[in-house]
N, C-alpha and C. Protein backbone atom coordinates (compact mmCIF):
# COMPACT_ATOMS: atom_id res chain seq x y z
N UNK A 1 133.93 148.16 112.03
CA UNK A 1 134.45 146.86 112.41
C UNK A 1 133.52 146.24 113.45
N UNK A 2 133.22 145.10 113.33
CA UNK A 2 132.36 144.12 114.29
C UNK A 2 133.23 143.42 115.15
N UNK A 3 133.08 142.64 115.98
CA UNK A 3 133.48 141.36 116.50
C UNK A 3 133.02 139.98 115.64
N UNK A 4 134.25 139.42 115.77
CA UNK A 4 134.10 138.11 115.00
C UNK A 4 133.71 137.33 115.69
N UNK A 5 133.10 136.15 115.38
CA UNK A 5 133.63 134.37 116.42
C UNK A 5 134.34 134.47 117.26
N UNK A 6 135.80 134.67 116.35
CA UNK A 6 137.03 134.30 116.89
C UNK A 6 137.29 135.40 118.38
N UNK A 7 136.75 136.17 117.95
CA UNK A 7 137.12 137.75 118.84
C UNK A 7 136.05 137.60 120.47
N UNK A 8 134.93 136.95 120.23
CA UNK A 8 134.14 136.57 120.80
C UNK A 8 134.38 135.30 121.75
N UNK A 9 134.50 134.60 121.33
CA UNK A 9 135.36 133.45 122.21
C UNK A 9 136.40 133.53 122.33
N UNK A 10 137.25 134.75 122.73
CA UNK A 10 138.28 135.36 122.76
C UNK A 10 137.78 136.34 124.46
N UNK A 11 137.02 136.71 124.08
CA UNK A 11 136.46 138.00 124.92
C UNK A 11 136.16 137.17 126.66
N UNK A 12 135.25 135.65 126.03
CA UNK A 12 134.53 134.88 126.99
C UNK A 12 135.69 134.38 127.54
N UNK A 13 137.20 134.00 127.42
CA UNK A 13 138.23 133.34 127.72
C UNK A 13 138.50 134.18 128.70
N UNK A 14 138.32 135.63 128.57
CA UNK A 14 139.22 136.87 129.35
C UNK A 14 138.42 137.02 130.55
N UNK A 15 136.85 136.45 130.18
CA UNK A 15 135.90 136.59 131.34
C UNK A 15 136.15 135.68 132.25
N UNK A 16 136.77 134.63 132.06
CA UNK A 16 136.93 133.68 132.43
C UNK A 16 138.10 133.49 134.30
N UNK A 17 138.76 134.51 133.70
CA UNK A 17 140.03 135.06 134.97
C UNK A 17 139.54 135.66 136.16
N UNK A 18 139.53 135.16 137.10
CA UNK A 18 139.48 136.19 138.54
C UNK A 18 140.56 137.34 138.91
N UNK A 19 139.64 138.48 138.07
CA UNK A 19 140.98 139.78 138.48
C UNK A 19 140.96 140.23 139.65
N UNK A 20 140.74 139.76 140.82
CA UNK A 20 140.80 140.21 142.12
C UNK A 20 141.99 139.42 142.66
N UNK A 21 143.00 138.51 142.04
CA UNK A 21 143.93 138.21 142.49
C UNK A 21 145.03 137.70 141.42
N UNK A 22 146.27 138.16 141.64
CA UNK A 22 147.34 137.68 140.34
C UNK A 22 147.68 136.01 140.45
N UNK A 23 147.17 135.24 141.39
CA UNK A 23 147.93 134.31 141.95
C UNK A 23 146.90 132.74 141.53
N UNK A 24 145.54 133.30 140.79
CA UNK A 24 144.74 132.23 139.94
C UNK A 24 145.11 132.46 138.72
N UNK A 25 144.76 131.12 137.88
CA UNK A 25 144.73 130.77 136.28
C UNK A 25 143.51 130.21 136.25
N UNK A 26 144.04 129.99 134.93
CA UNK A 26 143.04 129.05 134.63
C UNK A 26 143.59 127.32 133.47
N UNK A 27 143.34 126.58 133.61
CA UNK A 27 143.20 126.02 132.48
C UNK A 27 142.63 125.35 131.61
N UNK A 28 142.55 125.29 130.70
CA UNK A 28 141.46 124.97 129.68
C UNK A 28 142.08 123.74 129.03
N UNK A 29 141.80 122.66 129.41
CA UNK A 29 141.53 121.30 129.22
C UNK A 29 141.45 121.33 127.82
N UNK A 30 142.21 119.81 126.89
CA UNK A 30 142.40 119.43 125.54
C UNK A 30 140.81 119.30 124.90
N UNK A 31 139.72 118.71 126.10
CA UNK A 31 138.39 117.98 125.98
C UNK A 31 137.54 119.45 126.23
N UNK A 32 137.84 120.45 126.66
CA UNK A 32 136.92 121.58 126.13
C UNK A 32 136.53 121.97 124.78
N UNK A 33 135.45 122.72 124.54
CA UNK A 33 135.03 123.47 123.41
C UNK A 33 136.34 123.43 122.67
N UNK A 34 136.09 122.74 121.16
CA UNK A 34 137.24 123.05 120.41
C UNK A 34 137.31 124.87 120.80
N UNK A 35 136.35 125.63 120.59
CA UNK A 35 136.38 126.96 120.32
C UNK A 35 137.27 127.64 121.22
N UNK A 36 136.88 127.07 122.44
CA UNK A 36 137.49 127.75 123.78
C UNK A 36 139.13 127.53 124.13
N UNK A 37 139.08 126.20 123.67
CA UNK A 37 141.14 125.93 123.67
C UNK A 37 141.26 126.40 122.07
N UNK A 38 140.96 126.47 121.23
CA UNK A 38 141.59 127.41 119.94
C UNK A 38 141.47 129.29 120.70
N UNK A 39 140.76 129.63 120.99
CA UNK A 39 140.76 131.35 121.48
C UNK A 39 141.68 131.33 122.40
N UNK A 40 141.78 130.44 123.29
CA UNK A 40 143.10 130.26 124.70
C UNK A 40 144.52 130.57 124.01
N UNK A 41 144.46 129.64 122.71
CA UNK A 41 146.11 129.72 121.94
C UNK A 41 146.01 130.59 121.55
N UNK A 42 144.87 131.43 120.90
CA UNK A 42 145.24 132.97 120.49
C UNK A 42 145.52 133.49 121.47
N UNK A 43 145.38 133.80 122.53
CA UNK A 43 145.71 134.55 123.18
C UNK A 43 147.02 134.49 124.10
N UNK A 44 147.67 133.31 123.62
CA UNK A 44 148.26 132.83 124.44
C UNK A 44 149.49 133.24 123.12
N UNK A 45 149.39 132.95 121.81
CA UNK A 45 150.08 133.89 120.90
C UNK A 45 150.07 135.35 120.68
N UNK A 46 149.40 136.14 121.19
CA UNK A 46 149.45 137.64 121.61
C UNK A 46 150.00 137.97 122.79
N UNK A 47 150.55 136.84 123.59
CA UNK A 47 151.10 137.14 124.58
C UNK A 47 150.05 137.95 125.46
N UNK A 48 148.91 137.09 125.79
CA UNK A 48 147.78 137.84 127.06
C UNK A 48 147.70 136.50 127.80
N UNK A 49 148.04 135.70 128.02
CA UNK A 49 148.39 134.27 128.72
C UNK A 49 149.89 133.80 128.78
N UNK A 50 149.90 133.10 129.76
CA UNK A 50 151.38 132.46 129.84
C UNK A 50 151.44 131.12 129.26
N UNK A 51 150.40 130.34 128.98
CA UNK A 51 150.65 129.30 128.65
C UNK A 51 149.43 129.20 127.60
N UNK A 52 149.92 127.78 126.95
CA UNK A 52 149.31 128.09 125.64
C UNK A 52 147.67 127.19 125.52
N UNK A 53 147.49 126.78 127.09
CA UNK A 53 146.08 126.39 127.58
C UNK A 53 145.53 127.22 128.63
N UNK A 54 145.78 127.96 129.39
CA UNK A 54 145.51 129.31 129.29
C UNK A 54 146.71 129.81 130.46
N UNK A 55 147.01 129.30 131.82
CA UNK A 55 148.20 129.82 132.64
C UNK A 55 147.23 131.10 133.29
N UNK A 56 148.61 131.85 133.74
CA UNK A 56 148.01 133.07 134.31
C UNK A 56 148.36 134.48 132.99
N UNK A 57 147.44 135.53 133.53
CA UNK A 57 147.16 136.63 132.82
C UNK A 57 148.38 137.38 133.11
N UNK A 58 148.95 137.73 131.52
CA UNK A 58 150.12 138.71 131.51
C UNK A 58 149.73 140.47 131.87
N UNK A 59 150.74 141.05 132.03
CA UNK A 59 150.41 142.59 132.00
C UNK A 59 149.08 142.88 130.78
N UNK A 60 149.88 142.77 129.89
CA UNK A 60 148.59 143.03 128.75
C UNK A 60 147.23 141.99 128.93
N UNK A 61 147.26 140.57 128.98
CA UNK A 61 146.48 140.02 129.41
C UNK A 61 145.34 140.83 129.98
N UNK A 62 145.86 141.11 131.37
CA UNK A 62 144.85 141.57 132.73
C UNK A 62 144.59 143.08 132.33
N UNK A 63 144.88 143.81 131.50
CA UNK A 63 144.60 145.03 130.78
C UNK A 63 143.44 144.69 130.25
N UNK A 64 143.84 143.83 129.01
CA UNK A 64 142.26 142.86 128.28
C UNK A 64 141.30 142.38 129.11
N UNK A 65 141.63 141.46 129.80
CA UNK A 65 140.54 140.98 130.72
C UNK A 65 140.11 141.98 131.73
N UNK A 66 140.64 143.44 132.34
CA UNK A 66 139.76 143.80 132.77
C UNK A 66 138.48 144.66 131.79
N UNK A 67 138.85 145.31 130.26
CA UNK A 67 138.25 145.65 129.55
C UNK A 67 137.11 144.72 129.08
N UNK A 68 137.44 143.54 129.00
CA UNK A 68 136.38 142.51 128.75
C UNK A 68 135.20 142.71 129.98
N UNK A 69 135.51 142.26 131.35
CA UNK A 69 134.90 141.87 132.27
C UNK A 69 134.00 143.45 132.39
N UNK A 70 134.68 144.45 132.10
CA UNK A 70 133.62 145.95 132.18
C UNK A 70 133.07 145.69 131.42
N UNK A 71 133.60 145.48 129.77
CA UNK A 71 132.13 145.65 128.77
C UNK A 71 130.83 144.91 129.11
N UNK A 72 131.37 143.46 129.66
CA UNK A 72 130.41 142.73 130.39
C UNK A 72 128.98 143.05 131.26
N UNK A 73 129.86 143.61 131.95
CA UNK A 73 128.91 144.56 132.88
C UNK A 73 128.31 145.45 132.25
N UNK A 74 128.71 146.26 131.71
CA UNK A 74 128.21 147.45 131.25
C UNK A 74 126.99 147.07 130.50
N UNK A 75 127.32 145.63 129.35
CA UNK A 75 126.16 145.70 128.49
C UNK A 75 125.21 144.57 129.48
N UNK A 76 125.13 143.71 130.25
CA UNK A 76 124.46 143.01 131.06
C UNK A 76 123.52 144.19 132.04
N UNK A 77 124.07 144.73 131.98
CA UNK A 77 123.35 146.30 133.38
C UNK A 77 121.88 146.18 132.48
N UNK A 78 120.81 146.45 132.97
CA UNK A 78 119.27 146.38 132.54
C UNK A 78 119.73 148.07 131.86
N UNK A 79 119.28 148.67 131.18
CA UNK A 79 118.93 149.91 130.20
C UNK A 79 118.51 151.05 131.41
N UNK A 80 119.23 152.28 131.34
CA UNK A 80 118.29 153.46 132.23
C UNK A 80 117.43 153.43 131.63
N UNK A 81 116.60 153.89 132.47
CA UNK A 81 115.38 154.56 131.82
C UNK A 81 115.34 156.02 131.50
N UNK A 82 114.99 156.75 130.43
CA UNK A 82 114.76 158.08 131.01
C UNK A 82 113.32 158.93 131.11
């Protein structure tokens, strides 16, 4: 299995959250990336957002988004060397 589009601008939405505090959102404006307010409502139909432009991050949400924000890192990190 790959990542799709959809899964992908899905991923960038989750990057999008400051997990260092429960008490920011975000929202994603009608005049954004069609892509970016269509991935917001997915996620916002999986119940990982409270609102359906994006709100704040649910339990599962902030589960996702912190898995997102590591893979992030992880694959951005420059390569060991050995």
């Amino acid at each position: 299995m790959t990542y799709t589009p959809d899964m992908i601008d899905e991923l960038n939405v989750l990057c999008l959250f400051n997990l260092s505090t429960t008490h920011e959102g975000i929202k994603v404006h009608s005049s954004a990336m069609p892509e970016k307010v269509a991935a917001t409502q997915r996620l916002y139909e999986r119940g990982l957002v409270t609102q359906p432009d994006g709100g704040y991050l649910t339990g599962l949400g902030r589960d996702a988004a912190t898995q997102a924000q590591n893979l992030l890192t992880i694959l951005s990190t420059a390569p060991a060397t050995t």
